[in-house]
Protein backbone atom coordinates (compact mmCIF):
# COMPACT_ATOMS: atom_id res chain seq x y z
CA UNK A 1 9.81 -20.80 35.62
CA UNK A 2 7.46 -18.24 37.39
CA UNK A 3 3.90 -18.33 37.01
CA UNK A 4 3.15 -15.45 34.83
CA UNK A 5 5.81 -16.77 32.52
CA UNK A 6 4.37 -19.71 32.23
CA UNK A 7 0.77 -18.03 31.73
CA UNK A 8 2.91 -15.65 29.11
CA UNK A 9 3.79 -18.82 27.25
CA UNK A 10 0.49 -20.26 27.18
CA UNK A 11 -1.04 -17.36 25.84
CA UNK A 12 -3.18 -17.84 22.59
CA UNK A 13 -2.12 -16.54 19.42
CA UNK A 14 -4.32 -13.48 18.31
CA UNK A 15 -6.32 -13.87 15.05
CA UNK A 16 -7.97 -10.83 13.64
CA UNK A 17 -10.21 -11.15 11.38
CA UNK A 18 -12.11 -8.22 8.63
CA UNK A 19 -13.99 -8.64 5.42
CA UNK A 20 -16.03 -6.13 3.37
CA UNK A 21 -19.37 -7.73 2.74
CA UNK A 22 -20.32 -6.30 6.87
CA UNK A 23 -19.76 -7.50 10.14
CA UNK A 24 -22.97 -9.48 9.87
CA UNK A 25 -22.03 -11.48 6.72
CA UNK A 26 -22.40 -15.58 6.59
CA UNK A 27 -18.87 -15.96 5.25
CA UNK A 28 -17.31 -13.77 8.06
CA UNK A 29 -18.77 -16.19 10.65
CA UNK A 30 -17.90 -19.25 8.19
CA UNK A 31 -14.74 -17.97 9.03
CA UNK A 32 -14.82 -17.67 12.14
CA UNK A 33 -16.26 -21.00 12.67
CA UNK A 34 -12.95 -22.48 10.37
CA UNK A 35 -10.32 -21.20 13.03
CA UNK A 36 -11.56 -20.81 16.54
CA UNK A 37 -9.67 -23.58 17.36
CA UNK A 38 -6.49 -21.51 15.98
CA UNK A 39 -6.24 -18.75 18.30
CA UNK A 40 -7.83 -16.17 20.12
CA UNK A 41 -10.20 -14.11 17.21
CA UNK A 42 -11.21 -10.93 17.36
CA UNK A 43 -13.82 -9.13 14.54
CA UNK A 44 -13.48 -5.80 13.02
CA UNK A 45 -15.38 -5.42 10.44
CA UNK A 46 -17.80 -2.23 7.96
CA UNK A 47 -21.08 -1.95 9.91
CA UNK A 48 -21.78 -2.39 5.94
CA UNK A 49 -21.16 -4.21 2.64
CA UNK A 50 -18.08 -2.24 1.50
CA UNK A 51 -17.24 -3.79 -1.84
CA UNK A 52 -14.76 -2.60 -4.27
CA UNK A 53 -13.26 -0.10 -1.89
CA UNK A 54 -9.89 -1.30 -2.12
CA UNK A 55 -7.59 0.27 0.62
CA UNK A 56 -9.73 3.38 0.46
CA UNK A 57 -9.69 5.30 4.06
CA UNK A 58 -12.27 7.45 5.50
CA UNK A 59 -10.53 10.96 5.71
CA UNK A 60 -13.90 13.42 6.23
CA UNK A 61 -16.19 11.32 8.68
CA UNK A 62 -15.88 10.37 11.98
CA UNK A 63 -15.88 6.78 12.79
CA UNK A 64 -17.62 4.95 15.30
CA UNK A 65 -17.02 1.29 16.96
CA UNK A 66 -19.65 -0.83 17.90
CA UNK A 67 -19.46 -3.92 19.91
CA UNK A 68 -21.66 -6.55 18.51
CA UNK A 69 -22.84 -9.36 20.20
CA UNK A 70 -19.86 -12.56 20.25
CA UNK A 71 -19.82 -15.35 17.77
CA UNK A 72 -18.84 -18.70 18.60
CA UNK A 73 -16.09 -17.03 21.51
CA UNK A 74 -14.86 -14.39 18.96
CA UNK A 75 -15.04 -10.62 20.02
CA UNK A 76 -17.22 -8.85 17.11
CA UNK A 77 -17.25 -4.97 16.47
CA UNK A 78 -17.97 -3.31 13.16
CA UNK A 79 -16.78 0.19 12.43
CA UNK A 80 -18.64 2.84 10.38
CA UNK A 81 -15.87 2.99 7.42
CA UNK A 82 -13.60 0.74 5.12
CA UNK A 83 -12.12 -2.69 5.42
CA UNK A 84 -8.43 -0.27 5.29
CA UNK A 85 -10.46 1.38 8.65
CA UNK A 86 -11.31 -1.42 10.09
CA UNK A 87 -7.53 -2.95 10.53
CA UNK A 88 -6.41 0.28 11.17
CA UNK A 89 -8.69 0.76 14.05
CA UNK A 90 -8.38 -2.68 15.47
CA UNK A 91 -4.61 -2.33 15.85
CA UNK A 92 -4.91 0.88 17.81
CA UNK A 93 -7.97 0.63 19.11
CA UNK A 94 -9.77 -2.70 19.97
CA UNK A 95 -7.69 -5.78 19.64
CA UNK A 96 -5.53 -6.17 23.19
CA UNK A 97 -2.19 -6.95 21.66
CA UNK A 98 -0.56 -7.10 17.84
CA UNK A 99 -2.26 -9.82 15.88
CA UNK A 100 -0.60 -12.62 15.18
CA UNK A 101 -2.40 -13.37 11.59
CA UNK A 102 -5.14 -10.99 9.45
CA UNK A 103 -7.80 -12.77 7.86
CA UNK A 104 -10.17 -11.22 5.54
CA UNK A 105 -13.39 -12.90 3.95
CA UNK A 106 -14.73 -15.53 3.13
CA UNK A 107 -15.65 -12.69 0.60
CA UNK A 108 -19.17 -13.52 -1.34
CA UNK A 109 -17.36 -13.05 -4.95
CA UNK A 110 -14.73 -13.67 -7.01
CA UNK A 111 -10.88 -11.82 -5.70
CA UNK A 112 -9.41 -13.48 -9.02
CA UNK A 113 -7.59 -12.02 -11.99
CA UNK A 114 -7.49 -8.11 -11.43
CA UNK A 115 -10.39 -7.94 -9.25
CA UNK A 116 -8.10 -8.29 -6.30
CA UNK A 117 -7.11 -4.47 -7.16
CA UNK A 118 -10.44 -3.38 -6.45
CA UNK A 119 -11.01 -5.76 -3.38
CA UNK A 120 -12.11 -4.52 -0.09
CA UNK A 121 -11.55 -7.84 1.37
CA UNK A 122 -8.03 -7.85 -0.37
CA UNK A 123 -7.53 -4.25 1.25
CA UNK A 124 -7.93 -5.43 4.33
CA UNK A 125 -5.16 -8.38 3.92
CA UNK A 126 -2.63 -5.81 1.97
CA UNK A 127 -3.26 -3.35 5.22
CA UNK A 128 -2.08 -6.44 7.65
CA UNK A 129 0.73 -7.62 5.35
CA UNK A 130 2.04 -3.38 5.26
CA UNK A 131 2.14 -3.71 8.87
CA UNK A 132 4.58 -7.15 8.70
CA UNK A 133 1.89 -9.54 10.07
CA UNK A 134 1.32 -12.77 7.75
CA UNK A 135 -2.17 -11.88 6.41
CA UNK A 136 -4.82 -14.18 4.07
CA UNK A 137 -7.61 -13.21 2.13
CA UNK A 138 -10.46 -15.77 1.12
CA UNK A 139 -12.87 -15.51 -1.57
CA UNK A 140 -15.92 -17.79 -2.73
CA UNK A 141 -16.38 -17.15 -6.50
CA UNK A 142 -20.44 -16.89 -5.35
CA UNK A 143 -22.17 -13.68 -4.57
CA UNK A 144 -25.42 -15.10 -2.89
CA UNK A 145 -25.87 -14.40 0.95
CA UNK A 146 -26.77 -18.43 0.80
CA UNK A 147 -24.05 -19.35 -0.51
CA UNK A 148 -22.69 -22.62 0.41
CA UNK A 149 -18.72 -22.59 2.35
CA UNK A 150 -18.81 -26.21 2.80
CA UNK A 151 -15.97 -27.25 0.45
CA UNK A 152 -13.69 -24.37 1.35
CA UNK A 153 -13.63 -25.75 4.87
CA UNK A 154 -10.31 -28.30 4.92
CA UNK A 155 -8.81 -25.60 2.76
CA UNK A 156 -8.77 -22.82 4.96
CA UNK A 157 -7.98 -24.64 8.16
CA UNK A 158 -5.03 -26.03 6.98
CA UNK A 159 -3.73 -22.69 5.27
CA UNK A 160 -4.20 -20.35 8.28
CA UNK A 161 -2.85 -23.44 10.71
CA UNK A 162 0.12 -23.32 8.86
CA UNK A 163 0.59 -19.79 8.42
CA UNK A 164 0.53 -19.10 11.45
CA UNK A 165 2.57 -21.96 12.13
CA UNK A 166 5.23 -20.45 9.98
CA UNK A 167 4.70 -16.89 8.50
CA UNK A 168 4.88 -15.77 5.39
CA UNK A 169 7.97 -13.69 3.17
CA UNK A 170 8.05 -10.12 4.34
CA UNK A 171 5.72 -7.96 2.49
CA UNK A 172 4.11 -10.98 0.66
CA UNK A 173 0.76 -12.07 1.49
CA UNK A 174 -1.77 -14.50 -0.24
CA UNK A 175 -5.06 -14.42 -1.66
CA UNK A 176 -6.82 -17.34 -2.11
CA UNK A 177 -10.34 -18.01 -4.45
CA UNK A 178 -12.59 -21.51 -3.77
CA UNK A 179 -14.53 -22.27 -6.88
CA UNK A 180 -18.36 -22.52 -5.88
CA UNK A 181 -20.96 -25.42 -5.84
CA UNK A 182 -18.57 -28.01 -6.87
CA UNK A 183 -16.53 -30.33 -5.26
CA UNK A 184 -13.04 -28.77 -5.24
CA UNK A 185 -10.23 -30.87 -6.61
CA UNK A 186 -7.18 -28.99 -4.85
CA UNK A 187 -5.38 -26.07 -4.89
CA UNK A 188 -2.65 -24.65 -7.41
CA UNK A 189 -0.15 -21.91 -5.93
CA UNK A 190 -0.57 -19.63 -9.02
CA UNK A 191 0.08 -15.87 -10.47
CA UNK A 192 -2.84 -14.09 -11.07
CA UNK A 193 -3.69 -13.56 -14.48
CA UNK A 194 -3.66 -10.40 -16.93
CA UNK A 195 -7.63 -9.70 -17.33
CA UNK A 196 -9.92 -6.76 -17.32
CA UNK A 197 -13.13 -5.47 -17.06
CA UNK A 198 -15.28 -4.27 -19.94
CA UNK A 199 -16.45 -1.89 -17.74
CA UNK A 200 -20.30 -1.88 -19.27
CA UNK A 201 -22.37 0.89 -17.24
CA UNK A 202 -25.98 0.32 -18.49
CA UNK A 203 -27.67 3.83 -18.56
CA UNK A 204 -31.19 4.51 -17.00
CA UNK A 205 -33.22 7.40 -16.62
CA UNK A 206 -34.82 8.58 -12.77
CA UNK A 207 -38.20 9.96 -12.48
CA UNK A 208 -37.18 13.31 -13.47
CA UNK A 209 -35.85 12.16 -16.97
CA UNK A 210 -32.55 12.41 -16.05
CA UNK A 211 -30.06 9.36 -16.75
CA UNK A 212 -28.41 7.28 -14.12
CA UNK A 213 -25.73 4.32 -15.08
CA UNK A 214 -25.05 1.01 -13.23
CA UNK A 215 -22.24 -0.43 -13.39
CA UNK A 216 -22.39 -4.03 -15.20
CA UNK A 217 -19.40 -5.01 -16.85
CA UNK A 218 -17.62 -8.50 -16.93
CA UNK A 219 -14.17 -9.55 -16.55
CA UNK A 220 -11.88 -10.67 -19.18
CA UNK A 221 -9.06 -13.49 -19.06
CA UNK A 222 -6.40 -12.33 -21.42
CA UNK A 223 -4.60 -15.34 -21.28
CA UNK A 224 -7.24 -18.14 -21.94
CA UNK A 225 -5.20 -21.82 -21.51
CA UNK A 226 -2.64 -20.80 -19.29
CA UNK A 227 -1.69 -22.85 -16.00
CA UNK A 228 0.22 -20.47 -14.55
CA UNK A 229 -2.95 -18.62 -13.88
CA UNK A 230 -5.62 -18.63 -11.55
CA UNK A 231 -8.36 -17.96 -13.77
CA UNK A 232 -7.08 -21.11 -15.76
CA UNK A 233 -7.61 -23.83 -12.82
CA UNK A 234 -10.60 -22.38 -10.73
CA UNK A 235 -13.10 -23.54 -13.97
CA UNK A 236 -11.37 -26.55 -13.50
CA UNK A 237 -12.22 -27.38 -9.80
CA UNK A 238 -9.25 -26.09 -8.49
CA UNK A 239 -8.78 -23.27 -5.63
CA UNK A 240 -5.90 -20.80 -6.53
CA UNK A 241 -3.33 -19.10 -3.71
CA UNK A 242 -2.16 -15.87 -5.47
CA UNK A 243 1.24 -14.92 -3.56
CA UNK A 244 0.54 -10.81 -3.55
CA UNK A 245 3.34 -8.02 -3.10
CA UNK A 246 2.33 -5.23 -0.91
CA UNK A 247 5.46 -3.80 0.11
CA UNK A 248 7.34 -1.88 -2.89
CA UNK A 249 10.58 -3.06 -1.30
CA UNK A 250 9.29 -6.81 -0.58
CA UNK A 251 11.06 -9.07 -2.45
CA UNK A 252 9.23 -10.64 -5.37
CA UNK A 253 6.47 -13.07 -4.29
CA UNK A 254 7.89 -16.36 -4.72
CA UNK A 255 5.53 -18.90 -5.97
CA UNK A 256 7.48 -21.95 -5.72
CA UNK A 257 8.24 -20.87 -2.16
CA UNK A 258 4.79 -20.02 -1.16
CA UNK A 259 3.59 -23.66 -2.53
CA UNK A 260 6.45 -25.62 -0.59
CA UNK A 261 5.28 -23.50 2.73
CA UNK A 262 1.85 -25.04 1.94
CA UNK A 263 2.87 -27.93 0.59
């Protein structure tokens, strides 16, 4: 075999890695920290949090790159714009090669129920999964900048090492929630379940006497006490993997499947 096919060979596989709570979030560099080991990881992610912007794009702005300092022998850069941006950008502008695996998070907040609709991070992972690469998104149901990743360590080293291992189903990708500040008993491959949000905007009033609202609603599980669900198990201890569609022509995301890959 020649040398540069043996080099060829050798060659790390290329994790890429977003979120939307900013480039300079503690989760991001949890994650980081979780698969070094993996692969060769590159950053891209909103010079800014960038919650709830689902796969939003930024049509009337220019966007700018940065390159931040490295983390722990990942490449960092943060882009002025979305989560949906920053893949977009990293794939034809930064990273040196197609990624072998998208990661998104560890997001500061619950990706559960329907909130994975609204989810920059989960943006992010259904951008990767549109473009056929096996993407991941993680979420820590626990907002706080302090918030402790400890326990979703094991959990996420073993996922992405076997995902990238051995794929995932066209157009299917996964999103994963870690219940916070408690010891996590395991991790059911689930459907996520019907809820909503009440969608409560508290109104204010400025200094000029004119009113302002904030939005302040809570979400609602519509099927309380069922196990097929992820918002049934993560009270319980449990982390949920949500197999997610992204493709309207990808087959139907196959729980049982998705559990055995994991298994």
């Amino acid at each position: 075999m020649a040398t540069n096919d043996a080099v060829f060979c050798m060659e790390k596989k290329l994790i890429l890695i977003s979120n939307d709570d900013s480039v300079n979030a503690p989760g991001l560099h949890f994650l980081v920290d979780c698969v070094k080991e993996l692969g060769e990881v590159w950053v891209v992610a909103p010079d800014e949090p960038k919650s709830g912007q689902s796969s939003s794009l930024t049509f009337n702005s220019p966007l700018r790159i940065t390159e931040r300092p490295g983390y722990e022998g990942a490449r960092l850069f943060s882009v002025s714009g979305t989560p949906v941006d920053c893949i977009k950008l990293a794939m034809h502008n930064i990273v040196p090669r197609r990624p072998d695996l998208v990661l998104a998070g560890i997001n500061h907040g619950s990706n559960a129920g329907n909130s994975v609709i609204y989810s920059g991070t989960m943006g992010a992972v259904f951008e990767g999964c549109m473009a056929g690469i096996p993407s991941i998104g993680y979420s820590l149901l626990h907002h706080s900048m302090a918030a402790d990743f400890s326990e979703c360590a094991p959990f996420v080293k073993e996922i992405t090492a076997k995902v990238l291992d051995k794929g995932l189903p066209q157009g299917v990708c996964l999103n994963i929630n870690f219940p916070a500040k408690v010891k996590i008993e395991g991790m059911k491959v689930v459907r996520a379940a019907r809820s909503h949000w009440t969608e409560e905007y508290q109104e204010y009033t400025d200094p000029h006497g004119k009113p302002f609202y904030w939005l302040t609603g809570r979400q609602i599980n519509q099927e309380e006490g069922n196990p097929e669900t992820d918002l049934y198990w993560l009270p319980r201890n449990y982390a949920t993997c949500v197999p997610c569609v992204a493709l309207q022509n990808a087959p139907s995301a196959d729980i049982d499947a998705v559990a055995s890959l994991l298994g």
